[in-house]
C-alpha atoms as a PDB file:
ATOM      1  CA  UNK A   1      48.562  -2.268  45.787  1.00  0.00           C
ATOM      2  CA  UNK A   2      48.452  -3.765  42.474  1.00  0.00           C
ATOM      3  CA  UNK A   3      47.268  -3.058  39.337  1.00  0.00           C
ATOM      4  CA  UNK A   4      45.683  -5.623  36.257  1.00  0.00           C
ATOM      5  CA  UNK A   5      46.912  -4.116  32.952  1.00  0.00           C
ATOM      6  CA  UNK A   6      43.663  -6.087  30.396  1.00  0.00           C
ATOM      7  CA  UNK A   7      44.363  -7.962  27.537  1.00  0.00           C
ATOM      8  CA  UNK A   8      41.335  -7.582  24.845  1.00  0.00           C
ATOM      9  CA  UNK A   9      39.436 -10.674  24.984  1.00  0.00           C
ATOM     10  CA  UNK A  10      37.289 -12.348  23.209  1.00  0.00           C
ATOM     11  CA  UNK A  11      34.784 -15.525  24.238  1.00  0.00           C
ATOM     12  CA  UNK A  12      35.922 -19.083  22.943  1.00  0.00           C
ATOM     13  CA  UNK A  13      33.057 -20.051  24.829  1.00  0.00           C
ATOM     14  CA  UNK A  14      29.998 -19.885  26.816  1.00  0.00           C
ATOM     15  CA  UNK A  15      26.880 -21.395  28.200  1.00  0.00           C
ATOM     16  CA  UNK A  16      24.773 -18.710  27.183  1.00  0.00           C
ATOM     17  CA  UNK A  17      24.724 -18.209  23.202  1.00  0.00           C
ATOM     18  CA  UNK A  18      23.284 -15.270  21.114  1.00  0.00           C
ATOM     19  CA  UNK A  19      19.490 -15.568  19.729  1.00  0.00           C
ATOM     20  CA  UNK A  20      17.424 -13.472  17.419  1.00  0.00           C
ATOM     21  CA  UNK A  21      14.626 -12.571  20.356  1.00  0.00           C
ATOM     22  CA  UNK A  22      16.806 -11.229  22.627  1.00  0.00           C
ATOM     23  CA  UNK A  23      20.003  -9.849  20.639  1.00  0.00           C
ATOM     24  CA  UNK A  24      18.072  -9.158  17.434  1.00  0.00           C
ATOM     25  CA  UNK A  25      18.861 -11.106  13.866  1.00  0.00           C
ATOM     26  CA  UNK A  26      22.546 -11.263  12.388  1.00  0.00           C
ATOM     27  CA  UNK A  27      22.916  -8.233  10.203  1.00  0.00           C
ATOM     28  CA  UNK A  28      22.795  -9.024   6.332  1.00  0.00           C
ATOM     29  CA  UNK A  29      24.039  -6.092   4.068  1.00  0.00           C
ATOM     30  CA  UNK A  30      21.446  -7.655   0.745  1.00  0.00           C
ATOM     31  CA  UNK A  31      18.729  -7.547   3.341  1.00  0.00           C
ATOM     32  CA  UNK A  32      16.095  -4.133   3.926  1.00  0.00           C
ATOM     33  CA  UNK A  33      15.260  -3.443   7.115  1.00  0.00           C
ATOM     34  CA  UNK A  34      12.016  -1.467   8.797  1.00  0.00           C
ATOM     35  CA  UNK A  35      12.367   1.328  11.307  1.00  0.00           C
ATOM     36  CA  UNK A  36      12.951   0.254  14.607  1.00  0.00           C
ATOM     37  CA  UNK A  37      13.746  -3.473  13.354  1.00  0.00           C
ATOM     38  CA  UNK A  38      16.817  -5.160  15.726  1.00  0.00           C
ATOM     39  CA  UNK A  39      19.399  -6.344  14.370  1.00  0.00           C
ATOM     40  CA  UNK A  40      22.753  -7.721  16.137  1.00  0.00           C
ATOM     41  CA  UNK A  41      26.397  -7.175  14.736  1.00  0.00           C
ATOM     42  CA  UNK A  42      29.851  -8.237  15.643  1.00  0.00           C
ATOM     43  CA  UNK A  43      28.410  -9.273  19.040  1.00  0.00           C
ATOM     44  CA  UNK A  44      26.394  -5.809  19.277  1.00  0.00           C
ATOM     45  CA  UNK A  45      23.079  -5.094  19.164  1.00  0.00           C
ATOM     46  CA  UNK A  46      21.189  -2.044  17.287  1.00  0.00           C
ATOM     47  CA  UNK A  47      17.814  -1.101  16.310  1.00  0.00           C
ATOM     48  CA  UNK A  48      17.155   0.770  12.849  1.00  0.00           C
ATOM     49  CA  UNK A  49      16.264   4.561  13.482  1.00  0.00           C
ATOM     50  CA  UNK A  50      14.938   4.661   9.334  1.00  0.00           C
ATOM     51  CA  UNK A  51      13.027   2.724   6.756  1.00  0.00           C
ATOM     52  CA  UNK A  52      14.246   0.664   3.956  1.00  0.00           C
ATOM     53  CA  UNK A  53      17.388   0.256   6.034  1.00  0.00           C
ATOM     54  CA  UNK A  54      20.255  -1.761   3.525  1.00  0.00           C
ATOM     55  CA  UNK A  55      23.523  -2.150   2.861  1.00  0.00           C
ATOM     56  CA  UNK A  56      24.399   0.238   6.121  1.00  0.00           C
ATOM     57  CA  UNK A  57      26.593  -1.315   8.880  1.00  0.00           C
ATOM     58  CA  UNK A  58      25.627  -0.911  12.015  1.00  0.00           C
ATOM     59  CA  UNK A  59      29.314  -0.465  13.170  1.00  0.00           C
ATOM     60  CA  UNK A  60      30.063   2.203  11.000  1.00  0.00           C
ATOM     61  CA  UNK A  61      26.412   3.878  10.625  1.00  0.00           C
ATOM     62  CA  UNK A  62      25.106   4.575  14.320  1.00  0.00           C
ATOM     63  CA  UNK A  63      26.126   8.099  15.137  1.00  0.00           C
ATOM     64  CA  UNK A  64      26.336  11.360  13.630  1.00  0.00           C
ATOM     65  CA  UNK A  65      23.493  13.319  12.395  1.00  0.00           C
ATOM     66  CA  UNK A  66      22.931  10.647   9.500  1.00  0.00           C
ATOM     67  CA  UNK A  67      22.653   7.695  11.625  1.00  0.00           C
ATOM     68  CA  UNK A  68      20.857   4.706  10.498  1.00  0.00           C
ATOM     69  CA  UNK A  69      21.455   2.769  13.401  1.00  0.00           C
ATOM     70  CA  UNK A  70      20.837   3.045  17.335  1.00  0.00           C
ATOM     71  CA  UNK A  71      23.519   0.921  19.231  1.00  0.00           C
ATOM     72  CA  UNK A  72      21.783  -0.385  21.937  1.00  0.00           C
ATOM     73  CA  UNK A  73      24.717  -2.507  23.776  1.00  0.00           C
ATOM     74  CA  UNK A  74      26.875  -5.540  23.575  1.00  0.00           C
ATOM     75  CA  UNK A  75      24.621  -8.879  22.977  1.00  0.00           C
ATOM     76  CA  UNK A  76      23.551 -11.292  26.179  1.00  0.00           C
ATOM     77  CA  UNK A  77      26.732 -12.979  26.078  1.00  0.00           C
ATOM     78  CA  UNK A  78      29.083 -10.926  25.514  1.00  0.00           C
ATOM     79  CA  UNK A  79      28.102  -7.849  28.194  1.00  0.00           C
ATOM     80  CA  UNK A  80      31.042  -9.244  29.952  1.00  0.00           C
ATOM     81  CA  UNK A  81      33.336  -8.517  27.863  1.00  0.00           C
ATOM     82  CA  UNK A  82      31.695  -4.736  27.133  1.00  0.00           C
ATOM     83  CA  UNK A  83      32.659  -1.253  28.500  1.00  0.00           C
ATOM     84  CA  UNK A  84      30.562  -1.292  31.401  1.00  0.00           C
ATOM     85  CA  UNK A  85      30.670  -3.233  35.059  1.00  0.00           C
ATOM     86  CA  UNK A  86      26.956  -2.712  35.532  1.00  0.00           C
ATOM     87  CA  UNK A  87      26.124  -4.202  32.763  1.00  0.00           C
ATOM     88  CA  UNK A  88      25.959  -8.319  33.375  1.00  0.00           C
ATOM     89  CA  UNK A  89      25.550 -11.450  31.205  1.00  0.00           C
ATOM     90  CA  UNK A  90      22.903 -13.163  32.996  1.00  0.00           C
ATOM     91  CA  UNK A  91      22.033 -17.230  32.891  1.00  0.00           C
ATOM     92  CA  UNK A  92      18.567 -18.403  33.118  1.00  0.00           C
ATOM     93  CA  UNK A  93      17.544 -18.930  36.802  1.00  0.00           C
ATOM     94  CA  UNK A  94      19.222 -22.328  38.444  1.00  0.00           C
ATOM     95  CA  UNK A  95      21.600 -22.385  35.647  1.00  0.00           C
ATOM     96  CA  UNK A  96      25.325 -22.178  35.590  1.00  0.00           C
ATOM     97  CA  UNK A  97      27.354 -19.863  33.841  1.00  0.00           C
ATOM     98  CA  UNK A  98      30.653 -21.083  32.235  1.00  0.00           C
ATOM     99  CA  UNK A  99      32.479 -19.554  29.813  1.00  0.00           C
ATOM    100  CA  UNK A 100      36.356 -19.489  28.692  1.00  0.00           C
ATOM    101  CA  UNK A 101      38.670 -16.627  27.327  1.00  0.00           C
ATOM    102  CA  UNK A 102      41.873 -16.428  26.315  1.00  0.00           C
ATOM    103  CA  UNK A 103      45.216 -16.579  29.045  1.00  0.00           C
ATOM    104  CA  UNK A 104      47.689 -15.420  26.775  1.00  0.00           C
ATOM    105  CA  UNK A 105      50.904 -14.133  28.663  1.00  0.00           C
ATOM    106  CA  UNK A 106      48.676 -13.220  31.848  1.00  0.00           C
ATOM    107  CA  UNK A 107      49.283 -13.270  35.617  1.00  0.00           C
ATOM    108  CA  UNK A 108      46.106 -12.203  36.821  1.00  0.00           C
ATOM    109  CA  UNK A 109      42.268 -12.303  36.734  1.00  0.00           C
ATOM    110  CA  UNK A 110      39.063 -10.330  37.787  1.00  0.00           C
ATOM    111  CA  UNK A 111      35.648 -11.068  37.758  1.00  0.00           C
ATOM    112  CA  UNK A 112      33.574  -7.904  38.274  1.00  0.00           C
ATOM    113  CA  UNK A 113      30.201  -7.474  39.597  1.00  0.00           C
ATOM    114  CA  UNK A 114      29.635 -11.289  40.343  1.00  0.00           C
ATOM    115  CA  UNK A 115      26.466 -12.588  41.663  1.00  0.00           C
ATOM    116  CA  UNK A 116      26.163 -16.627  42.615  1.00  0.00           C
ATOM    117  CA  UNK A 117      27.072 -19.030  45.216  1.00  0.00           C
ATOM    118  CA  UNK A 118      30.702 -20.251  44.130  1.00  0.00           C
ATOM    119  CA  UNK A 119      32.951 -19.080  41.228  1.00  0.00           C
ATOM    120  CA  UNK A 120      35.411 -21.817  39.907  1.00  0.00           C
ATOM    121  CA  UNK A 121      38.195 -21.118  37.869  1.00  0.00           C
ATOM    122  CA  UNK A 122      40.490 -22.609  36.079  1.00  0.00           C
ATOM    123  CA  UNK A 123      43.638 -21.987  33.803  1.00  0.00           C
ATOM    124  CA  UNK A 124      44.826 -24.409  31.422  1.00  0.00           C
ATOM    125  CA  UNK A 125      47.358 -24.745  28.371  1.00  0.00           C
ATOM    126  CA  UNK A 126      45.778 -23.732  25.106  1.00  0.00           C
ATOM    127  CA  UNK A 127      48.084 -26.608  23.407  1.00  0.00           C
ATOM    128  CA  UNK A 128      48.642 -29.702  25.292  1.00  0.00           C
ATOM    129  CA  UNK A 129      45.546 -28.599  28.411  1.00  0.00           C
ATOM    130  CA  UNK A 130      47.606 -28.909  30.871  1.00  0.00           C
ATOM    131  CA  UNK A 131      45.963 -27.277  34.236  1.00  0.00           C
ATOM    132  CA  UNK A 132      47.968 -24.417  35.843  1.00  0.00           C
ATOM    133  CA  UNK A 133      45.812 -23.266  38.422  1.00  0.00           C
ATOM    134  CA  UNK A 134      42.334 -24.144  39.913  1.00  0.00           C
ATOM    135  CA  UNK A 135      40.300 -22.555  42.659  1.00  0.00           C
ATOM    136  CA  UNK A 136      37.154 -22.004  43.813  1.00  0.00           C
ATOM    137  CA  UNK A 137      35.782 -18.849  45.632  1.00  0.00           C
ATOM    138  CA  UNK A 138      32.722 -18.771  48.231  1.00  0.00           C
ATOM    139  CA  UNK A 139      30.905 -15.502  47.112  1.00  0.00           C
ATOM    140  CA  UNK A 140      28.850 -15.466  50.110  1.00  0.00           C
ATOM    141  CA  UNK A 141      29.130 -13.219  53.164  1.00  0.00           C
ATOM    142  CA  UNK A 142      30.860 -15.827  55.857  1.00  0.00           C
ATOM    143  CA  UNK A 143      28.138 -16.138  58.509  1.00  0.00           C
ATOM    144  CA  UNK A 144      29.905 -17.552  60.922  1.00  0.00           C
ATOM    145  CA  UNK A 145      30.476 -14.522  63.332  1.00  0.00           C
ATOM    146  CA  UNK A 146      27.471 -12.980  62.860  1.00  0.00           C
ATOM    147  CA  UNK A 147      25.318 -12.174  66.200  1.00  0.00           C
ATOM    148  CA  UNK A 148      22.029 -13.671  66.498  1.00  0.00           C
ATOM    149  CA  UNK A 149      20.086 -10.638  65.300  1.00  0.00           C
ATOM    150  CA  UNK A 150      22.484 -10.443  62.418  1.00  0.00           C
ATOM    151  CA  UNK A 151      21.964 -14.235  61.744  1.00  0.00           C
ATOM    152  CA  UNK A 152      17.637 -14.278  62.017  1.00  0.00           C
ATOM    153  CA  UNK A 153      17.566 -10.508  60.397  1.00  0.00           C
ATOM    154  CA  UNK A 154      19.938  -8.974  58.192  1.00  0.00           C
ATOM    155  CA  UNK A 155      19.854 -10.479  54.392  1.00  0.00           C
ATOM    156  CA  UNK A 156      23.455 -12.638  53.083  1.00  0.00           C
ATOM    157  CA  UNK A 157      25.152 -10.311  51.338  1.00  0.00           C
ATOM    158  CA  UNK A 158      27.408 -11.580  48.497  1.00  0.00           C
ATOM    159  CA  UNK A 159      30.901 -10.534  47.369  1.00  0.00           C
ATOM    160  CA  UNK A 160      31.049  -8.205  44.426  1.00  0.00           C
ATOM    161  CA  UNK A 161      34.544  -8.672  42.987  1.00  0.00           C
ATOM    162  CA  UNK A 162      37.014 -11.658  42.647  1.00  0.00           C
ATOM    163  CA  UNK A 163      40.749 -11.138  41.981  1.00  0.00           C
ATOM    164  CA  UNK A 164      43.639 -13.293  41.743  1.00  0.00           C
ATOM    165  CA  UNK A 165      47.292 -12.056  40.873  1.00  0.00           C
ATOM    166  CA  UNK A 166      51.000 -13.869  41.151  1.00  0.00           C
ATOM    167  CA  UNK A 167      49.763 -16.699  38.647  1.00  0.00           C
ATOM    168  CA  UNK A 168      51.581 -19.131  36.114  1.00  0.00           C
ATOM    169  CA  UNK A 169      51.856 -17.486  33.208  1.00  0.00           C
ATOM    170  CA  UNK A 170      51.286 -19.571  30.228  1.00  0.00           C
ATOM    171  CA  UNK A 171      52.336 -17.956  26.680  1.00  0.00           C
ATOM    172  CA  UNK A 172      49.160 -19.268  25.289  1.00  0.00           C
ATOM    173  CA  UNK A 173      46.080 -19.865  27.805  1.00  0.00           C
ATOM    174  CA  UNK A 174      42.729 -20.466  28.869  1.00  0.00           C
ATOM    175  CA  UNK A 175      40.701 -19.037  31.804  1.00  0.00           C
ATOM    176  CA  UNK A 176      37.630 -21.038  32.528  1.00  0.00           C
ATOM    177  CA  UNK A 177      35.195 -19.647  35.196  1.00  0.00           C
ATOM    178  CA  UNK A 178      31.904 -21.427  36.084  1.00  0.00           C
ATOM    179  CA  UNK A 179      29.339 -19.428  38.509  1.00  0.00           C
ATOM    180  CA  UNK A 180      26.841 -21.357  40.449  1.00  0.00           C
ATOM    181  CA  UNK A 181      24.241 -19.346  41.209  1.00  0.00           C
ATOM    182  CA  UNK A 182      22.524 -21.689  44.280  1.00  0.00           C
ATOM    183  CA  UNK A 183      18.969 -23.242  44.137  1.00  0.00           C
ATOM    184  CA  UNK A 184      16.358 -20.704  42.820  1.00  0.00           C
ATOM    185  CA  UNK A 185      19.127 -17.854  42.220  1.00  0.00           C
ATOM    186  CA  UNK A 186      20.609 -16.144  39.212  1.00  0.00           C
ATOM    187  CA  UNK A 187      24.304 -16.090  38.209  1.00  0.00           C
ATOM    188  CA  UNK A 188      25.766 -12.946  36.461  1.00  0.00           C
ATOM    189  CA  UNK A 189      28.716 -11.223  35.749  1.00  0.00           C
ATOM    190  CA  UNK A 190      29.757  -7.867  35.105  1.00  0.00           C
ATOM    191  CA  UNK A 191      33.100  -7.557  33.400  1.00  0.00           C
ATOM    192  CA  UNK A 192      36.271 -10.188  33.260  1.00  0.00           C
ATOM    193  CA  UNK A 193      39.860  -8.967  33.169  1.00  0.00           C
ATOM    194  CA  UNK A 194      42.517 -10.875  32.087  1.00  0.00           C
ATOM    195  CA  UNK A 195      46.094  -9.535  32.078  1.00  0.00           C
ATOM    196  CA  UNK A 196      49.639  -9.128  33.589  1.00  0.00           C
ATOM    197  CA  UNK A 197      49.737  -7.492  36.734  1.00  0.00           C
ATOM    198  CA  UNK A 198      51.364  -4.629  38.016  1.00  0.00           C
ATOM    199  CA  UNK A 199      52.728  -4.308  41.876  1.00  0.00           C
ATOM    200  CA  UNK A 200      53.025  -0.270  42.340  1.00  0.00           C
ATOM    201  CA  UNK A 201      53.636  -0.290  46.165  1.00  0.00           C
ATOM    202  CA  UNK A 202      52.317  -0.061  49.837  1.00  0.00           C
ATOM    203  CA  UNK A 203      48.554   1.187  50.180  1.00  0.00           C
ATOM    204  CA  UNK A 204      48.654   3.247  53.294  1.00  0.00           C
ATOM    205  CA  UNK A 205      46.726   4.674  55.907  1.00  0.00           C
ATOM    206  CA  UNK A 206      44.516   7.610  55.126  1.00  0.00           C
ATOM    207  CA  UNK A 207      42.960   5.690  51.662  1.00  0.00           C
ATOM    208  CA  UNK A 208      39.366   7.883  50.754  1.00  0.00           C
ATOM    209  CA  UNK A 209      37.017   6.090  48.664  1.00  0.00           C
ATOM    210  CA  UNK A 210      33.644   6.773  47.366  1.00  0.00           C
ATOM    211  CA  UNK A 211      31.456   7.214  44.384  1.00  0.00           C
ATOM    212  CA  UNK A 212      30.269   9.578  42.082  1.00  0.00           C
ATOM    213  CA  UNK A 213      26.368   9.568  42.098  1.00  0.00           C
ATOM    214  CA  UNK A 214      24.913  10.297  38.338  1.00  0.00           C
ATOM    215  CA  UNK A 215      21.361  10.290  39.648  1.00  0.00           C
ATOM    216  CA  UNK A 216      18.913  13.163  39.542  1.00  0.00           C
ATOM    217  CA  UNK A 217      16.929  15.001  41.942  1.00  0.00           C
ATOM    218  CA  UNK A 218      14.310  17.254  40.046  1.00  0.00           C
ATOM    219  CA  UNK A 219      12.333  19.666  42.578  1.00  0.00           C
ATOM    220  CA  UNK A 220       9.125  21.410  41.220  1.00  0.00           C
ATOM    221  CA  UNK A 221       7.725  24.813  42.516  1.00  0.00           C
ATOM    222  CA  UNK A 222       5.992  23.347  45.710  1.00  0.00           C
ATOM    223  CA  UNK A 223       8.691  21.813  46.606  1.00  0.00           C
ATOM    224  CA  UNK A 224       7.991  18.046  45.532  1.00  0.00           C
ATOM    225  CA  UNK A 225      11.498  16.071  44.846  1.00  0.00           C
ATOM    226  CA  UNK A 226      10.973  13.385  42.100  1.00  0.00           C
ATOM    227  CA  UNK A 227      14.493  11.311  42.577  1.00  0.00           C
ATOM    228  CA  UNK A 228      15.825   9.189  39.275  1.00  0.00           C
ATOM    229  CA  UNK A 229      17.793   6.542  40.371  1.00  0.00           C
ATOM    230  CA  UNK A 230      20.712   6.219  37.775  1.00  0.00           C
ATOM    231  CA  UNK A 231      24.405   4.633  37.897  1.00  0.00           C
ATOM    232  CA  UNK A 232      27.084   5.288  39.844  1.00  0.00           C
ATOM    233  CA  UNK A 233      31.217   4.996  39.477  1.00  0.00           C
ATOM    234  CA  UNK A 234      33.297   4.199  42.444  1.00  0.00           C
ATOM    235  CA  UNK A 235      36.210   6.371  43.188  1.00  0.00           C
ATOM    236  CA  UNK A 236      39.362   6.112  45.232  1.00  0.00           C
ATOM    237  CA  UNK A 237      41.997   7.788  46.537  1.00  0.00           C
ATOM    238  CA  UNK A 238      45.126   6.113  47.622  1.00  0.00           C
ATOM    239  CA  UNK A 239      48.474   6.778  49.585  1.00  0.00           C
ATOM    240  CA  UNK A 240      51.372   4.650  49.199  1.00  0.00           C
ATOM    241  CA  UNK A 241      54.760   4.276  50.228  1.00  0.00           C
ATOM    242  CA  UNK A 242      57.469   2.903  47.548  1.00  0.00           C
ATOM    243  CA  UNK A 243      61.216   2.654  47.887  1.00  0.00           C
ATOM    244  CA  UNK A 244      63.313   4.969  45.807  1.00  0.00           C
ATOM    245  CA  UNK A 245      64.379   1.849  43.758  1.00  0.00           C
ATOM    246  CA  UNK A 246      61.073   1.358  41.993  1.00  0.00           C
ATOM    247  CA  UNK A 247      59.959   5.281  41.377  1.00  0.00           C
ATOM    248  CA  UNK A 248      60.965   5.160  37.651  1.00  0.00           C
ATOM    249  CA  UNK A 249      59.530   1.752  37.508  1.00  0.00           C
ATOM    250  CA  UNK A 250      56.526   2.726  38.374  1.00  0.00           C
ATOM    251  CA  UNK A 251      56.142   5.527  36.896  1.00  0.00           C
ATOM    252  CA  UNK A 252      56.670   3.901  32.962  1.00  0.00           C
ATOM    253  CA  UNK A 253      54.048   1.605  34.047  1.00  0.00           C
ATOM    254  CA  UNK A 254      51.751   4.350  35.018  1.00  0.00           C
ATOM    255  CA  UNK A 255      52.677   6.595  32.003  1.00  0.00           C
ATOM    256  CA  UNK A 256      51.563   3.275  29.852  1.00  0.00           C
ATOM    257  CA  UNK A 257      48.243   3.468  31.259  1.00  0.00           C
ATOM    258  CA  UNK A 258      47.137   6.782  30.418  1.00  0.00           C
ATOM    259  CA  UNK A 259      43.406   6.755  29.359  1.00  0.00           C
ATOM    260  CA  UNK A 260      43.408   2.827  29.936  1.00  0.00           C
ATOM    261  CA  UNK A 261      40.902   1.720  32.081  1.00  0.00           C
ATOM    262  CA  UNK A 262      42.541  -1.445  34.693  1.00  0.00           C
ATOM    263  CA  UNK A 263      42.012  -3.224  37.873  1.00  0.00           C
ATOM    264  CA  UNK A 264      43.234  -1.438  40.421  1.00  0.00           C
ATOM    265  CA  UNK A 265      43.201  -3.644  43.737  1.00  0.00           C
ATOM    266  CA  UNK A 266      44.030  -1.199  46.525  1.00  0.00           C
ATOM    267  CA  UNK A 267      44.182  -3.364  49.281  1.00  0.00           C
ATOM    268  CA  UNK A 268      47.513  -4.963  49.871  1.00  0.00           C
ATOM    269  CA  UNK A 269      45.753  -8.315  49.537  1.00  0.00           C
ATOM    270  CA  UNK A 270      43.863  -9.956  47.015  1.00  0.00           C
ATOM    271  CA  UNK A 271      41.246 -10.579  49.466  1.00  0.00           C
ATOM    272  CA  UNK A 272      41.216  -7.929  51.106  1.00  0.00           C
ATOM    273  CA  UNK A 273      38.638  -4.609  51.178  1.00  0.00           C
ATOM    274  CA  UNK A 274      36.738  -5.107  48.274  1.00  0.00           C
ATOM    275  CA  UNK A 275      35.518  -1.604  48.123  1.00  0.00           C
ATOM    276  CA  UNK A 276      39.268  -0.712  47.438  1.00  0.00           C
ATOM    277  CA  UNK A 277      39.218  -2.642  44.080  1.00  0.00           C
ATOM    278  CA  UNK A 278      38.404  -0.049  41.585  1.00  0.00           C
ATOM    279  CA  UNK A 279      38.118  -0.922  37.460  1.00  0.00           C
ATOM    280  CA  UNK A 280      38.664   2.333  35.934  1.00  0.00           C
ATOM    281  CA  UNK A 281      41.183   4.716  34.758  1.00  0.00           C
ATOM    282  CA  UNK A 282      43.853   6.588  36.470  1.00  0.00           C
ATOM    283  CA  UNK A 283      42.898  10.545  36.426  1.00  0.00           C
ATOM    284  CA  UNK A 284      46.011  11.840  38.423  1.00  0.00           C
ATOM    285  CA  UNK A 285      49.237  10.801  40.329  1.00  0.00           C
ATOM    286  CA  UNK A 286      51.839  12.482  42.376  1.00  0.00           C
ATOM    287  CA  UNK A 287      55.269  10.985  43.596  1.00  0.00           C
ATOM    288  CA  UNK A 288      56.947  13.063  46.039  1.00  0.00           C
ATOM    289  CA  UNK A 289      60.652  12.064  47.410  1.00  0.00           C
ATOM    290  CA  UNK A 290      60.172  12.126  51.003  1.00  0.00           C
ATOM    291  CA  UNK A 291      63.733  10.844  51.866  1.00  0.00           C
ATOM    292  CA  UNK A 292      66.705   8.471  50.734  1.00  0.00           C
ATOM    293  CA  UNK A 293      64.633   5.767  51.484  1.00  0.00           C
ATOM    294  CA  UNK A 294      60.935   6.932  50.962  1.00  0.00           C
ATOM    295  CA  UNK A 295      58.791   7.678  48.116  1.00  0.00           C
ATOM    296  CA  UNK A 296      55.264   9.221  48.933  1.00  0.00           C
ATOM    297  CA  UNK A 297      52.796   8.744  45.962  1.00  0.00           C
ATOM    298  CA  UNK A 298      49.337   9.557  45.876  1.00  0.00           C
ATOM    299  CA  UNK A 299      46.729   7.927  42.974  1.00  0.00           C
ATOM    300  CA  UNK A 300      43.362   9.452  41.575  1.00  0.00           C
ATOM    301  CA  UNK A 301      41.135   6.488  40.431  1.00  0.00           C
ATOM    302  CA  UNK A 302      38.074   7.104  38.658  1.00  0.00           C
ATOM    303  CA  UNK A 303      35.427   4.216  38.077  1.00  0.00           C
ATOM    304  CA  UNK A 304      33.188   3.085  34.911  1.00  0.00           C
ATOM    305  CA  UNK A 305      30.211   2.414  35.997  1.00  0.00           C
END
């Protein structure tokens, strides 16, 4: 397994752009706002919670028991690049989504909660453009060996995740991705990752994922369930073999991560179960030395949904 260690990025650009309808109006410290006005700041959007609303920034003003400000989430563009993977920067319907972020000292992507036809992606030089890698990556279900019921019946499912590792590492980089969605579809994305990559060891046998429901089941005194449908987090649970030679290696890297939420691909391929690839952070690990030539290690992953 692998892990992707993020950078911080930031957009250098994208298809879709902020507007005042949807994000709210750019924040203006001389200017009075109403309650409940909208108002969008540093790529964040919030909505006043009191009257005559000036000279308080949104940023530092939007929790506490003397909040001015409600944060409401990142802007339309930028929900990519925000805490969440449910969350998705959507283009209008039919239209592609492109955007670029920096590729600085990286060996790996991740696109997270993708919806389209085909992803392409490219990584250039930020000085001279020179390309460094290019692909393209069908996000629909391969059809080919479905049955005939499958094939007249059962909807095209898409892939949810995209990952790439082992990549030329410029010092100073861009990643370009461009989603088509298909005729009369919507592209969207969840969450990008850009980093250096991590190889831990050998996912085994025996791997339990799953997810932690947060929805609600309220039952009243006759017995009537109402059921709230509300987010989930995946979580995982992974064996893996490593040789004695990379313990302390791995665990520095793992040590390093504490409280940082990464890509962790679980499969042994890039391709591979998608269900295994986890963004999240690492609640608990174990290494136990099994012999002169074995290291048995067991990993905790807990999603953000």
């Amino acid at each position: 397994m692998k892990l992707i260690i993020p950078n911080k990025l930031e957009l250098l650009a994208c298809s879709l752009a902020e507007t005042d309808e949807e994000d709210g109006v750019v924040w203006d410290a001389s200017t009075s706002y109403a309650k409940d006005a909208r108002v969008r700041h540093e790529h964040v959007s919030y909505t006043s919670l009191v009257a005559s609303n000036k000279g308080n920034d949104p940023s530092k003003n939007w929790s506490g028991l003397d909040a001015k400000w409600k944060k409401i989430g990142a802007t339309k563009p930028w929900r990519m690049l925000d805490d969440y993977v449910e969350t998705q920067t959507e283009a209008p319907e039919g239209e592609m989504l492109t955007f670029s972020v920096p590729f600085n000292r990286c060996t790996a992507f991740a696109l997270l909660n993708i919806e389209g036809v085909t992803a392409t992606v490219t990584i250039t030089d930020d000085e001279d453009g020179e390309e460094y890698y290019s692909a393209d990556f069908g996000l629909m279900r391969d059809i080919s060996g479905f049955s005939l019921h499958e094939y007249n019946y059962d909807p095209v499912s898409s892939r949810i995740n995209v990952a790439a590792t082992d990549l030329p590492m410029p010092i100073t980089g861009v990643l370009t991705v461009s989603i088509d969605p298909g005729e009369g579809s919507v592209a969207r994305l969840g969450h990008v990752v850009a980093g250096a990559e991590r190889a831990l060891g050998s996912t085994l046998y025996d791997a339990e994922l799953g997810v932690t429901d947060y929805s609600k089941k309220d039952v009243d005194e006759f017995g009537v369930a109402t059921l709230v449908r509300r987010s989930f987090a995946s979580v995982t649970s992974l064996p893996l073999y490593l040789h004695p030679d990379r313990m302390d290696f791995v665990a520095h890297v793992l040590q390093g991560v504490r409280a940082v939420p990464c890509v962790f691909i679980g499969d042994n391929e890039d391709n591979g179960h998608q269900s295994l690839t986890v963004y999240g952070w690492l609640e608990d690990w174990r290494m136990v030395c099994a012999g002169p030539n074995e290291i048995q290690m067991s990993l905790e992953i807990q999603g953000l949904i």
